[in-house]
N, C-alpha and C. Protein backbone atom coordinates (compact mmCIF):
# COMPACT_ATOMS: atom_id res chain seq x y z
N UNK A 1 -16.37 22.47 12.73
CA UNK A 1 -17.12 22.58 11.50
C UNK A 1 -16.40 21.83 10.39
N UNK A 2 -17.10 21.22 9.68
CA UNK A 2 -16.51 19.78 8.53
C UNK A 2 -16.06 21.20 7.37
N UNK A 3 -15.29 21.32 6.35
CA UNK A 3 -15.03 21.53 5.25
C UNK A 3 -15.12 21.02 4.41
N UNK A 4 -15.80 21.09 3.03
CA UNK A 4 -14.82 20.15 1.79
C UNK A 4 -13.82 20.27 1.37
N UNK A 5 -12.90 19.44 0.79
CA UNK A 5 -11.92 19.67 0.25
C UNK A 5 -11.22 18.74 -0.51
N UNK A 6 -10.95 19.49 -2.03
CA UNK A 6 -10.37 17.97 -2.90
C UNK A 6 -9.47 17.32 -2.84
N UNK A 7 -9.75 15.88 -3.01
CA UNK A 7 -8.44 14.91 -2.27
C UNK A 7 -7.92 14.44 -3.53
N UNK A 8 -6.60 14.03 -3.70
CA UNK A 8 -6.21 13.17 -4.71
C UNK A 8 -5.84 12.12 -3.99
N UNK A 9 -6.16 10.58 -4.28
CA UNK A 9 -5.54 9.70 -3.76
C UNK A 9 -4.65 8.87 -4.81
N UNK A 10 -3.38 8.43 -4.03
CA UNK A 10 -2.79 7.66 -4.83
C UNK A 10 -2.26 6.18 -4.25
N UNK A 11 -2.67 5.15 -4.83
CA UNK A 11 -2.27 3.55 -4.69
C UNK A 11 -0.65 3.66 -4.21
N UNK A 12 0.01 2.59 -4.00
CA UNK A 12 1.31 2.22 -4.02
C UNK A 12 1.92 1.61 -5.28
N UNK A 13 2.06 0.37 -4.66
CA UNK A 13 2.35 -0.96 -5.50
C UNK A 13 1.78 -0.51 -6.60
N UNK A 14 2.80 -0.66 -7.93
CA UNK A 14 2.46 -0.90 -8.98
C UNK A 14 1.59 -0.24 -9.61
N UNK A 15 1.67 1.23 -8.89
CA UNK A 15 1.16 2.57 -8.93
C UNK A 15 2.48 3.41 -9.20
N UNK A 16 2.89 3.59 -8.06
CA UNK A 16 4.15 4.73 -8.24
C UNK A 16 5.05 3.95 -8.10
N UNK A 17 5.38 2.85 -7.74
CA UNK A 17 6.07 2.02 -7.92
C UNK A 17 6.36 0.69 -8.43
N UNK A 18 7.07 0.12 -9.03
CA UNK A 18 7.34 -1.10 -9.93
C UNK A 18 7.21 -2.39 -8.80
N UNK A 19 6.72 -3.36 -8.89
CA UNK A 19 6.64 -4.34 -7.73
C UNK A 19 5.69 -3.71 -6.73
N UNK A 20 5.43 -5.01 -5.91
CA UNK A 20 5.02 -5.15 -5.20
C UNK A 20 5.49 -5.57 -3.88
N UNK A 21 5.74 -4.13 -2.94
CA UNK A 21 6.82 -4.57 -1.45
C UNK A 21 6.64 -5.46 -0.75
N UNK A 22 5.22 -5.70 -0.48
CA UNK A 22 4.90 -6.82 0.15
C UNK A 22 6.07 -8.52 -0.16
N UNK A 23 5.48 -8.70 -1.20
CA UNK A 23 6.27 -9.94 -2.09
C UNK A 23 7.81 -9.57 -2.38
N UNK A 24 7.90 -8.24 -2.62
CA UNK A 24 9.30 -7.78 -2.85
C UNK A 24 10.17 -7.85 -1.28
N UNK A 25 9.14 -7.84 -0.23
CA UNK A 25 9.97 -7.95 1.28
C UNK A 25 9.79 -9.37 1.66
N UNK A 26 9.32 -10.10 1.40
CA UNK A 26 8.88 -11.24 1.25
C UNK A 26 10.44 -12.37 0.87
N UNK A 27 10.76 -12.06 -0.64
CA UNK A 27 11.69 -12.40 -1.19
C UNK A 27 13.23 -12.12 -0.28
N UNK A 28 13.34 -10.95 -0.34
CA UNK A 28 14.54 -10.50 0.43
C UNK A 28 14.52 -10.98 1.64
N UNK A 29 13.55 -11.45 2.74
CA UNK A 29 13.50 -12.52 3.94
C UNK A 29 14.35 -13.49 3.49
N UNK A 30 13.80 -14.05 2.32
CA UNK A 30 14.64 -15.15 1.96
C UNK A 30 15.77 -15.58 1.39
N UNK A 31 16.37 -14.36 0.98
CA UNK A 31 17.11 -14.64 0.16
C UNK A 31 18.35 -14.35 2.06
N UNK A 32 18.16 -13.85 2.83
CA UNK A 32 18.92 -13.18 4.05
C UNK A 32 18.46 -14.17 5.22
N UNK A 33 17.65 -14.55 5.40
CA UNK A 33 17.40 -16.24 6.28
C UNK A 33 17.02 -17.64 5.78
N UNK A 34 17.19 -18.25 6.46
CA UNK A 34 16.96 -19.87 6.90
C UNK A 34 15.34 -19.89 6.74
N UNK A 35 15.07 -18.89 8.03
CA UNK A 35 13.55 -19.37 8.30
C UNK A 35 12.20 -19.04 7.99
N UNK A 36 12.19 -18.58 6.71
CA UNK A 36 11.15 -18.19 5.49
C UNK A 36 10.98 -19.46 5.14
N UNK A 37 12.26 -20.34 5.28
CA UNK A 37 12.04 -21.44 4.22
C UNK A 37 11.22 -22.55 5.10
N UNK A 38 11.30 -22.57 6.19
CA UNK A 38 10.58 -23.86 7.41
C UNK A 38 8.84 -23.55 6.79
N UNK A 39 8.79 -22.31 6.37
CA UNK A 39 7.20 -22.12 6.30
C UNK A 39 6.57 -22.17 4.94
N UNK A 40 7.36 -22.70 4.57
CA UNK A 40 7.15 -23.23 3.02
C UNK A 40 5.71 -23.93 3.20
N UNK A 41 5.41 -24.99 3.95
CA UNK A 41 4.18 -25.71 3.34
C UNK A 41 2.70 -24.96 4.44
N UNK A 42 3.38 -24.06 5.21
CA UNK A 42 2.01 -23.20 5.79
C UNK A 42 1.68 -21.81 4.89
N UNK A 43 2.62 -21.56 3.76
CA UNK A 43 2.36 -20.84 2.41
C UNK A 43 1.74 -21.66 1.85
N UNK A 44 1.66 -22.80 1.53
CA UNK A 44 0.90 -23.69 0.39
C UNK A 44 -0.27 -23.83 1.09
N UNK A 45 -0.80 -23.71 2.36
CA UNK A 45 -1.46 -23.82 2.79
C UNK A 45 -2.44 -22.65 2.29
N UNK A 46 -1.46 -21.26 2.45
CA UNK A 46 -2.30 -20.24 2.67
C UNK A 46 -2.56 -19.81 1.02
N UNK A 47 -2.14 -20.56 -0.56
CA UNK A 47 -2.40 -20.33 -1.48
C UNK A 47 -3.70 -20.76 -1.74
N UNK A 48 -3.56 -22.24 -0.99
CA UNK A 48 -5.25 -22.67 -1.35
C UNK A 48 -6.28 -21.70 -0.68
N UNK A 49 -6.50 -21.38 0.52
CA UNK A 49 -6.70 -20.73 1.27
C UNK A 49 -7.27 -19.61 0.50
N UNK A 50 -6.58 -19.15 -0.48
CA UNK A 50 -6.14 -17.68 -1.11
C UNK A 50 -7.59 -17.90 -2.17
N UNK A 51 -7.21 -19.23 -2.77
CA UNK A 51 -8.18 -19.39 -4.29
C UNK A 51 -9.83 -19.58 -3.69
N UNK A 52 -9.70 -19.92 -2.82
CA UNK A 52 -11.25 -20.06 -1.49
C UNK A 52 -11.97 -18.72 -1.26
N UNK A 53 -11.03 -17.78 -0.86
CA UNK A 53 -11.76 -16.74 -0.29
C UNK A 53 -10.44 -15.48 -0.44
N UNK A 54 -10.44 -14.95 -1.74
CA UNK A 54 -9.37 -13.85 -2.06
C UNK A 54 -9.02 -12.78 -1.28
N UNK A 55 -10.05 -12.61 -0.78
CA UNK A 55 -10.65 -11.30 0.32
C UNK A 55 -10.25 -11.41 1.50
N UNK A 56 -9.98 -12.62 1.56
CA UNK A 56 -9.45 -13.10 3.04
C UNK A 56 -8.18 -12.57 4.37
N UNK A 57 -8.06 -12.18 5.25
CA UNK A 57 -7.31 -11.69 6.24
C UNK A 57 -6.35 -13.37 6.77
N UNK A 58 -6.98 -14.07 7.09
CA UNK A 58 -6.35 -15.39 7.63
C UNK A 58 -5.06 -15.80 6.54
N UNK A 59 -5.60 -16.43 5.30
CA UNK A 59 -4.38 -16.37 4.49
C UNK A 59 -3.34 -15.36 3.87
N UNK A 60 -3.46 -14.32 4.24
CA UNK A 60 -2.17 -13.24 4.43
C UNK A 60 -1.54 -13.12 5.30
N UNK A 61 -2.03 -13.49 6.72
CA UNK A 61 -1.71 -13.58 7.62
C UNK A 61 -0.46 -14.70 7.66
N UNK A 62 -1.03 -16.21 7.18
CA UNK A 62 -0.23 -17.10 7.39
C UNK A 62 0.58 -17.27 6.44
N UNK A 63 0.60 -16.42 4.85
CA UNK A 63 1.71 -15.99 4.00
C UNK A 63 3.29 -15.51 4.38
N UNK A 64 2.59 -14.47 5.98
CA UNK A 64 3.74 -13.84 6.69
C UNK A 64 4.06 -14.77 7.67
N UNK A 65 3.49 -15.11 8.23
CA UNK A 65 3.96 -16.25 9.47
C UNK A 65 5.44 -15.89 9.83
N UNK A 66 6.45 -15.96 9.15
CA UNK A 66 7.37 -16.23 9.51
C UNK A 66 8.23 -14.95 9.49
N UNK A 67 7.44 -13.85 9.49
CA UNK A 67 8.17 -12.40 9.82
C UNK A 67 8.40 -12.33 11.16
N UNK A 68 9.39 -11.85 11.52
CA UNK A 68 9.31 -11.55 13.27
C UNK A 68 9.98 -10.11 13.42
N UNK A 69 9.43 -9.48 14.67
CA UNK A 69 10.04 -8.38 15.27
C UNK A 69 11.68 -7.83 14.41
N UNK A 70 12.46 -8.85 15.06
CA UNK A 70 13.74 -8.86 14.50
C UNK A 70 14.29 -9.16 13.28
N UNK A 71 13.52 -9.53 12.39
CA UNK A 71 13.07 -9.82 11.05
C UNK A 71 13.46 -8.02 10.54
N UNK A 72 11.93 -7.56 10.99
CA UNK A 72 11.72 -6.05 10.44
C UNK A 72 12.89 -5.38 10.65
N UNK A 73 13.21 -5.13 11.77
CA UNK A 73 14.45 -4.06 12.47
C UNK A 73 15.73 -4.39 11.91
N UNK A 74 15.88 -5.80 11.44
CA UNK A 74 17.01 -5.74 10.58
C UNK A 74 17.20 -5.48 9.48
N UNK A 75 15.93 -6.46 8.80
CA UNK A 75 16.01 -6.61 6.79
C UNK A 75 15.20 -5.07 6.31
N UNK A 76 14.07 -4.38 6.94
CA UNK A 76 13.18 -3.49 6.77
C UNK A 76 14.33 -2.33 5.91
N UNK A 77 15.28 -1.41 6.55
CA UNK A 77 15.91 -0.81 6.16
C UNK A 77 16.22 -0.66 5.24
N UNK A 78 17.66 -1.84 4.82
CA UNK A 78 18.17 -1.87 3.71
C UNK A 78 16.71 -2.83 2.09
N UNK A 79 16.45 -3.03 2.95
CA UNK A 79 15.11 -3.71 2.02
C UNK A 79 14.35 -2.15 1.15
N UNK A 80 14.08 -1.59 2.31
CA UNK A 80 13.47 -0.03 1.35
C UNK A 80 14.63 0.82 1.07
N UNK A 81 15.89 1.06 1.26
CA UNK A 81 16.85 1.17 0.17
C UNK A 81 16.70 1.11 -1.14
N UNK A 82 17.07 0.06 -1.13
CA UNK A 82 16.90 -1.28 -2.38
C UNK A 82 15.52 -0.20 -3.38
N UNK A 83 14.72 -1.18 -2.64
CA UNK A 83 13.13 -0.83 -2.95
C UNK A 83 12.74 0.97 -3.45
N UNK A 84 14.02 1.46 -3.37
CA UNK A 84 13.24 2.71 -3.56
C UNK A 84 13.53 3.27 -5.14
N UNK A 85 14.31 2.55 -5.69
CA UNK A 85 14.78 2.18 -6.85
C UNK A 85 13.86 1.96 -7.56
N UNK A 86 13.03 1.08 -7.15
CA UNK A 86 11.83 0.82 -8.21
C UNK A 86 10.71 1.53 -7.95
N UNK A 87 10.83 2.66 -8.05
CA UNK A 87 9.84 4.09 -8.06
C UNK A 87 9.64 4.71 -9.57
N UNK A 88 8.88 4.82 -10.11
CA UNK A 88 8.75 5.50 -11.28
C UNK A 88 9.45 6.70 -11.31
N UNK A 89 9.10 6.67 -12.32
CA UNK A 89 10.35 8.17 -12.65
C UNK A 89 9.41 9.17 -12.45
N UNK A 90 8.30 9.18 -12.76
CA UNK A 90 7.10 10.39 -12.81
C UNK A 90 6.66 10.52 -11.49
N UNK A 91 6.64 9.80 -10.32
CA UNK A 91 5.99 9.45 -9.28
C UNK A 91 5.68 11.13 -8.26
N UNK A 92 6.97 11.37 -8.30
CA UNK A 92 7.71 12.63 -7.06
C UNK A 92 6.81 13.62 -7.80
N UNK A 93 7.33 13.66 -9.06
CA UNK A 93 6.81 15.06 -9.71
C UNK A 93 5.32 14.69 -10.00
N UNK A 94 4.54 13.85 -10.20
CA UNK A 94 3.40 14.15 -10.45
C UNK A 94 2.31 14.59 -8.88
N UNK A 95 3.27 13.66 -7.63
CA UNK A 95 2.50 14.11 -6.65
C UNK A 95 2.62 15.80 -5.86
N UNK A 96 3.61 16.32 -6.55
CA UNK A 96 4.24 17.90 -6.47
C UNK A 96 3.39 18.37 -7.28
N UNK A 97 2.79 18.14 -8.44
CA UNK A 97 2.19 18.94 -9.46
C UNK A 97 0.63 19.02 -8.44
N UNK A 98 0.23 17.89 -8.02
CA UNK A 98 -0.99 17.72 -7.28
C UNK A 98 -0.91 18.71 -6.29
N UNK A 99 0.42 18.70 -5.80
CA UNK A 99 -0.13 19.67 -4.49
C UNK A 99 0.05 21.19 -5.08
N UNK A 100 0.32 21.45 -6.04
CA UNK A 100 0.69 22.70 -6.26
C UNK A 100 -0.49 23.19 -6.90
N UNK A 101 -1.16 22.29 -7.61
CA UNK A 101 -2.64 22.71 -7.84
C UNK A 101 -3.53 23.29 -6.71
N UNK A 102 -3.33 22.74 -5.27
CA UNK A 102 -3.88 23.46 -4.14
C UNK A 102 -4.35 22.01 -3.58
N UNK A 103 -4.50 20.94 -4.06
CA UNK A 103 -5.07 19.78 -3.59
C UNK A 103 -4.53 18.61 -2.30
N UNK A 104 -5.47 18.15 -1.53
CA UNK A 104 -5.04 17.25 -0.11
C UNK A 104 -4.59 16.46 -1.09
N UNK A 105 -2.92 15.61 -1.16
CA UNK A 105 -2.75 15.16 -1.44
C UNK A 105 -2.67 13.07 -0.59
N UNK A 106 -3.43 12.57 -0.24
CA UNK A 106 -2.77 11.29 0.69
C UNK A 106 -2.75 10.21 -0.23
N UNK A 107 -1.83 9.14 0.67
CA UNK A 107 -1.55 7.72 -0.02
C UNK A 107 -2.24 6.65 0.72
N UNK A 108 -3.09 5.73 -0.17
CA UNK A 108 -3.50 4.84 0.51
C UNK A 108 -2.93 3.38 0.10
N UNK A 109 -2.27 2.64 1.20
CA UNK A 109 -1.71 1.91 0.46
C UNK A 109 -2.25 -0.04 1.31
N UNK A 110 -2.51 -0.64 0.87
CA UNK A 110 -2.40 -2.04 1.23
C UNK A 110 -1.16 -2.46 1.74
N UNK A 111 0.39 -2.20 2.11
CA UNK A 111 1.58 -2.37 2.17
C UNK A 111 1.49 -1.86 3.65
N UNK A 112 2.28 -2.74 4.78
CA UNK A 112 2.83 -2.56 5.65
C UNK A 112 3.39 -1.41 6.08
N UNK A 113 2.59 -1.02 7.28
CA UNK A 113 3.01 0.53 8.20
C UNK A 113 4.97 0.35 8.03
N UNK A 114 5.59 -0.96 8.46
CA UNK A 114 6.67 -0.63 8.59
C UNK A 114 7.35 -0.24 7.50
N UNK A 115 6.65 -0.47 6.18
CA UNK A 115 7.59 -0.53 4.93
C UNK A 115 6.99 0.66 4.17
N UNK A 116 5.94 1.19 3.80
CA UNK A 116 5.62 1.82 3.11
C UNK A 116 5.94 3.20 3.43
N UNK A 117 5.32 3.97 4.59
CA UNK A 117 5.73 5.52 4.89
C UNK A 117 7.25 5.51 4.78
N UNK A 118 8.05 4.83 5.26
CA UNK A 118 9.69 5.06 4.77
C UNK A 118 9.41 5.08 3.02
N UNK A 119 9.17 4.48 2.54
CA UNK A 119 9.28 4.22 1.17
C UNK A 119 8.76 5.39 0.58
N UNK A 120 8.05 6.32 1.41
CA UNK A 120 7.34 7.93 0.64
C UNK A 120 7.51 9.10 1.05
N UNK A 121 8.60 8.28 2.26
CA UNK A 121 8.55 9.82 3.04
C UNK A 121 9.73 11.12 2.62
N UNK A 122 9.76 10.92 1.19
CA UNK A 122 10.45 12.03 0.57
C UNK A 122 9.48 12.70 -0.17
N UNK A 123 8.21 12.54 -0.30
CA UNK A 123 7.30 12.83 -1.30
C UNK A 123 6.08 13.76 -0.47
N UNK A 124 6.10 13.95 0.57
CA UNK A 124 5.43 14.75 1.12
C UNK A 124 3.76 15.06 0.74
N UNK A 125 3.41 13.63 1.11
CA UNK A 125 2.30 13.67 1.67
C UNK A 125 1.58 13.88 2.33
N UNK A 126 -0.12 14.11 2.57
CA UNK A 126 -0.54 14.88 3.40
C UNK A 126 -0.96 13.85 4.42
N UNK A 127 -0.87 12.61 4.00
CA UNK A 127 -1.44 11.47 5.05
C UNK A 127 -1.20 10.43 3.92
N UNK A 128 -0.54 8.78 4.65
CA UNK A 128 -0.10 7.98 4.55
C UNK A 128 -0.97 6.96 5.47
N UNK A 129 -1.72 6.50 4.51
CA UNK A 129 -2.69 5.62 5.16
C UNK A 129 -2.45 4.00 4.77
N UNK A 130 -2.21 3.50 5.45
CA UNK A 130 -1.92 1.81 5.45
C UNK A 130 -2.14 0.79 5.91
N UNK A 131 -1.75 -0.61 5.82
CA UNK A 131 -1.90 -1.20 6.80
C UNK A 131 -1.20 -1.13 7.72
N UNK A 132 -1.85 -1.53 9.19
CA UNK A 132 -1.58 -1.80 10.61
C UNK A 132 -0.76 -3.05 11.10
N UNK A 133 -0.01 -3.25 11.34
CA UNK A 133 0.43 -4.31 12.06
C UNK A 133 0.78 -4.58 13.19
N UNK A 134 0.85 -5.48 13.83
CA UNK A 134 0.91 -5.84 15.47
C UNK A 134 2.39 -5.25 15.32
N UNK A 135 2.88 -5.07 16.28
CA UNK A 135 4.31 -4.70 16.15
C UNK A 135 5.36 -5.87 16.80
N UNK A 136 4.12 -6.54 17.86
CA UNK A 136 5.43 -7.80 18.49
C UNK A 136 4.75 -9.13 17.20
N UNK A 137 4.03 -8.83 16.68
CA UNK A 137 3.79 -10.29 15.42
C UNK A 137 3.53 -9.69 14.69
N UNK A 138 4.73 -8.83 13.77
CA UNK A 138 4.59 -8.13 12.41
C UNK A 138 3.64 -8.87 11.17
N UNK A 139 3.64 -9.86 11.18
CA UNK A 139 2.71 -10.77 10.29
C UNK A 139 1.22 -10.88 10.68
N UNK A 140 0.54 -9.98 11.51
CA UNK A 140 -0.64 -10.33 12.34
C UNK A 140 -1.12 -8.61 11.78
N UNK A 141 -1.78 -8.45 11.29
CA UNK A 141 -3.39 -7.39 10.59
C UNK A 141 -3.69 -6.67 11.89
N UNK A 142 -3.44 -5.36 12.77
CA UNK A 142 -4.40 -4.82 13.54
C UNK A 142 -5.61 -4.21 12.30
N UNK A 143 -5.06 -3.60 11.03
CA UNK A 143 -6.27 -3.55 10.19
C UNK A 143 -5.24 -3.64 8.77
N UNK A 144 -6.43 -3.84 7.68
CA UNK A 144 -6.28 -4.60 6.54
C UNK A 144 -6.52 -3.33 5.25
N UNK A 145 -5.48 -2.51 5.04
CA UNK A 145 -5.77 -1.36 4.29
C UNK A 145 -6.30 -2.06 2.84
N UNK A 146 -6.67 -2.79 2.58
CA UNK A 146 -7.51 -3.18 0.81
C UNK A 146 -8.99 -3.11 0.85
N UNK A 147 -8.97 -2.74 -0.89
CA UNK A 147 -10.58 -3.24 -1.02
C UNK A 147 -11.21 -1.66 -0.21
N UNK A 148 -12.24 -2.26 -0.18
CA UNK A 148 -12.75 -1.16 0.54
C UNK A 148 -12.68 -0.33 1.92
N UNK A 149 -11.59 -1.18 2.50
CA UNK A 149 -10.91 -0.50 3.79
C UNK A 149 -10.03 0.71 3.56
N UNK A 150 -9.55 0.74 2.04
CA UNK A 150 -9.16 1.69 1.69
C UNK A 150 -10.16 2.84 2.09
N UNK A 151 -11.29 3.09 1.59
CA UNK A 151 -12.54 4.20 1.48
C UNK A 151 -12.61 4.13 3.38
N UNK A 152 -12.57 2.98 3.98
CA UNK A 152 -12.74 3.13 5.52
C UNK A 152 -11.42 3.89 6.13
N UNK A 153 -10.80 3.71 6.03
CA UNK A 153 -8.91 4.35 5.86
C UNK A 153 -9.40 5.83 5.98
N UNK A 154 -9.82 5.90 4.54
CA UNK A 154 -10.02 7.42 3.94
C UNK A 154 -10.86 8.26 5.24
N UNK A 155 -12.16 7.52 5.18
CA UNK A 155 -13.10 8.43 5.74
C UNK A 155 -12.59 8.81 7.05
N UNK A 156 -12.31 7.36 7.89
CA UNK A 156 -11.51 7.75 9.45
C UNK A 156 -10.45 8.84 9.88
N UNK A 157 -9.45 8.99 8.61
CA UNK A 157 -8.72 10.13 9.07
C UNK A 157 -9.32 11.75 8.40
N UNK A 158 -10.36 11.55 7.28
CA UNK A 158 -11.28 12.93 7.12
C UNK A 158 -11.62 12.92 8.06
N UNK A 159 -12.36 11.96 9.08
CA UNK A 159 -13.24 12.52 10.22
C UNK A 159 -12.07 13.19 11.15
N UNK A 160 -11.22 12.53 11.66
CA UNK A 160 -9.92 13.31 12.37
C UNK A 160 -9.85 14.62 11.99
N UNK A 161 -9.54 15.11 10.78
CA UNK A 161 -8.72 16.30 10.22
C UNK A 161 -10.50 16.77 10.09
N UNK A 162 -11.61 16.82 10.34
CA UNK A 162 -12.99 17.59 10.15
C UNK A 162 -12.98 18.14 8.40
N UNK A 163 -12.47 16.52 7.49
CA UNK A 163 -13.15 17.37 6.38
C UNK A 163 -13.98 16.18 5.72
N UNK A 164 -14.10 16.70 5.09
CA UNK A 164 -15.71 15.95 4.07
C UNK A 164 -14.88 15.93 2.56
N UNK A 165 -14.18 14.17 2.07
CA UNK A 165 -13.38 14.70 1.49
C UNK A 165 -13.71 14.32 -0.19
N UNK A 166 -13.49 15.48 -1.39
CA UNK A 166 -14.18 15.05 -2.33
C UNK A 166 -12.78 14.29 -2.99
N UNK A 167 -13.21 13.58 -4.03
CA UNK A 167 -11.88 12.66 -4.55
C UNK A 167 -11.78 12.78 -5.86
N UNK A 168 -11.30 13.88 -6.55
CA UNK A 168 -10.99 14.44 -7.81
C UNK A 168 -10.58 13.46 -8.91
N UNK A 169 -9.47 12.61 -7.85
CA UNK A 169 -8.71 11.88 -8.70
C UNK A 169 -7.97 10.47 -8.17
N UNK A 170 -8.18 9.66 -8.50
CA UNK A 170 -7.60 8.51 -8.07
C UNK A 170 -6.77 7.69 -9.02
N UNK A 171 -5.06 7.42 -8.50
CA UNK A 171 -4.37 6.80 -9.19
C UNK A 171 -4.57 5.36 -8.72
N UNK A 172 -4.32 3.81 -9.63
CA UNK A 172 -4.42 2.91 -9.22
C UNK A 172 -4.13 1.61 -10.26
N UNK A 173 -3.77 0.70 -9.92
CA UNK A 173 -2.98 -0.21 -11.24
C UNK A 173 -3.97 -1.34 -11.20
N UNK A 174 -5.21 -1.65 -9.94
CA UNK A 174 -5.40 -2.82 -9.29
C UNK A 174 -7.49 -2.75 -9.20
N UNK A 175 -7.71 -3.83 -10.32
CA UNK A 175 -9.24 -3.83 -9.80
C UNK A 175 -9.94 -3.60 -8.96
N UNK A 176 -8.64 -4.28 -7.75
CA UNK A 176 -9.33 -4.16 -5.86
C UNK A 176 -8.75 -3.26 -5.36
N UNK A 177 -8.89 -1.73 -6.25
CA UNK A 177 -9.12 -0.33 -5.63
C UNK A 177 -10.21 0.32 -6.21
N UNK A 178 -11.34 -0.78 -6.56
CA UNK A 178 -12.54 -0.42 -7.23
C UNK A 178 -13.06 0.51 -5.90
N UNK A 179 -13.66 0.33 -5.50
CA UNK A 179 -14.14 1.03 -4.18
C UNK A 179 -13.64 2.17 -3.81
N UNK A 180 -12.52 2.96 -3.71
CA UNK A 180 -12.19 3.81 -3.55
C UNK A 180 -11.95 4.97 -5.30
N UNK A 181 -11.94 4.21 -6.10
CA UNK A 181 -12.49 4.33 -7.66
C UNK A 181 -13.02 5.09 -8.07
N UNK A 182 -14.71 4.40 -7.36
CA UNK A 182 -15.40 4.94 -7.60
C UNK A 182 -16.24 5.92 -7.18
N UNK A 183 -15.60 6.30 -6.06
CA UNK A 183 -15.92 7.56 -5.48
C UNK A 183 -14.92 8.63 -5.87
N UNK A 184 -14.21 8.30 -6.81
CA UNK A 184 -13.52 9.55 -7.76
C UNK A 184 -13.92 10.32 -8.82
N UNK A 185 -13.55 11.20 -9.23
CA UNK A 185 -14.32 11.80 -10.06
C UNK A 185 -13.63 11.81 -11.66
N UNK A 186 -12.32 10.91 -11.26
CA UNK A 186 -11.35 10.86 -12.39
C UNK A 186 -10.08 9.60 -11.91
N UNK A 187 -10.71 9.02 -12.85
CA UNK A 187 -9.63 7.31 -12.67
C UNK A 187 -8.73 7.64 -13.89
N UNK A 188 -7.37 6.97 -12.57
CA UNK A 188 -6.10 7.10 -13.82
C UNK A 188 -5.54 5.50 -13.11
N UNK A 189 -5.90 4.79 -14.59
CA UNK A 189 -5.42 3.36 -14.06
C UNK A 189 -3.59 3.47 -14.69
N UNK A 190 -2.93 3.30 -13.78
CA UNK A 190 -1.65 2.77 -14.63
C UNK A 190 -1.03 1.00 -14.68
N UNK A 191 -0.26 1.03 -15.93
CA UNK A 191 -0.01 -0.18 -16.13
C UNK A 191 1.08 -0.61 -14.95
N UNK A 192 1.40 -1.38 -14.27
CA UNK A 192 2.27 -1.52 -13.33
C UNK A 192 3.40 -2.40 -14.04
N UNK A 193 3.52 -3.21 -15.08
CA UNK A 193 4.65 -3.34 -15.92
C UNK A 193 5.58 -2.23 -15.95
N UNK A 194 4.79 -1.36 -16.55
CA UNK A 194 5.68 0.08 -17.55
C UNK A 194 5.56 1.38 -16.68
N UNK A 195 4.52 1.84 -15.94
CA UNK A 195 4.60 2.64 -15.30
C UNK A 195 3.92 4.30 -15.79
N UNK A 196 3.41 3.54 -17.03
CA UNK A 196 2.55 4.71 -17.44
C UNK A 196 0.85 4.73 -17.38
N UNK A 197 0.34 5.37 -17.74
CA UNK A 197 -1.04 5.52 -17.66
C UNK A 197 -1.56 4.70 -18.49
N UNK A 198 -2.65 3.53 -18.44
CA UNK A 198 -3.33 3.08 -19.66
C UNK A 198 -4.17 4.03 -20.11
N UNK A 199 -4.76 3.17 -21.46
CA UNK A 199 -5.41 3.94 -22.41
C UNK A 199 -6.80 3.12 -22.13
N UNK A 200 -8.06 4.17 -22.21
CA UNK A 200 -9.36 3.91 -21.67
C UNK A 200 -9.70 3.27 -22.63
């Protein structure tokens, strides 16, 4: 039997946290190998690519190109170390206040299965929803948590857990979490500069 039950969802990037891991794991590849840099002009490739069709899976894909297996298992670690630093200061406690209200608290995030649940898993969430990645071609999409895959994200693991889920509240810094938005019943855009809430 389905239940309702109120969900709060909250963004990542430039939500509860300052930066963006993606680009922020991105960087640290490079600054720790050689071979980020060989793929320099199949990035230029994938910028044009980018201004063509924003929405696109292919040019993110070939953004990463040059992640590998052994890539992750080495730099991944100390990379979300690092990375956990740039967490808002409000982040922990506002998602504690959520659950203490009585509310499903989950994260939906566009950011890499390998990088993101480490990056939250002190914050005790009720589900950590993300993107998928191949695991032997970390740079390769099994699915594409943005946009409205977020709301597909959402619904797939309500159907799992049998609830019907209402969405009280949605945190988010990023236009392209319109879709999951607007099936909230209360948008809290924050500025991802500063880390506070804008003003409507």
């Amino acid at each position: 039997m389905l239940s309702k039950k109120d969900i709060v969802v909250f963004d990542f990037d430039g939500t509860l946290s300052a930066h963006d891991s993606n680009i922020e794991f991105a960087k640290y590849c490079f600054r720790h190998s050689a071979r980020p840099w060989l793929f320099l002009p199949l990035m230029a490739v994938a910028g044009v690519m980018r201004l063509i069709y924003p929405a696109g899976i292919l040019w993110r894909q070939k953004m990463r190109r040059f992640i590998t297996p052994k890539m992750v298992h080495d730099f991944a670690p100390d990379f979300i170390d690092a990375h956990l630093r740039e967490r808002f200061g409000w982040a922990a406690e506002r998602v504690a206040t959520e659950h203490a209200n009585g509310r499903i608290v989950i994260l939906i995030s566009a950011s890499p299965d390998y990088l993101v649940p480490k990056l939250v898993s002190d914050m005790k969430f009720d589900a950590v929803l993300c993107s998928q990645m191949d695991e032997n071609a970390p740079w390769k999409y099994k699915f594409l948590c943005w946009g409205k895959n977020k709301v597909v994200a959402m619904d797939n693991w309500a159907r799992k857990n049998k609830i019907v889920p209402r969405v009280v509240r949605a945190y988010s810094d990023s236009k392209s979490d319109m879709p999951i938005m607007e099936i909230a019943t209360e948008h809290v855009w924050i500025d991802r500069k500063t880390g506070l809430r804008k003003q409507a």
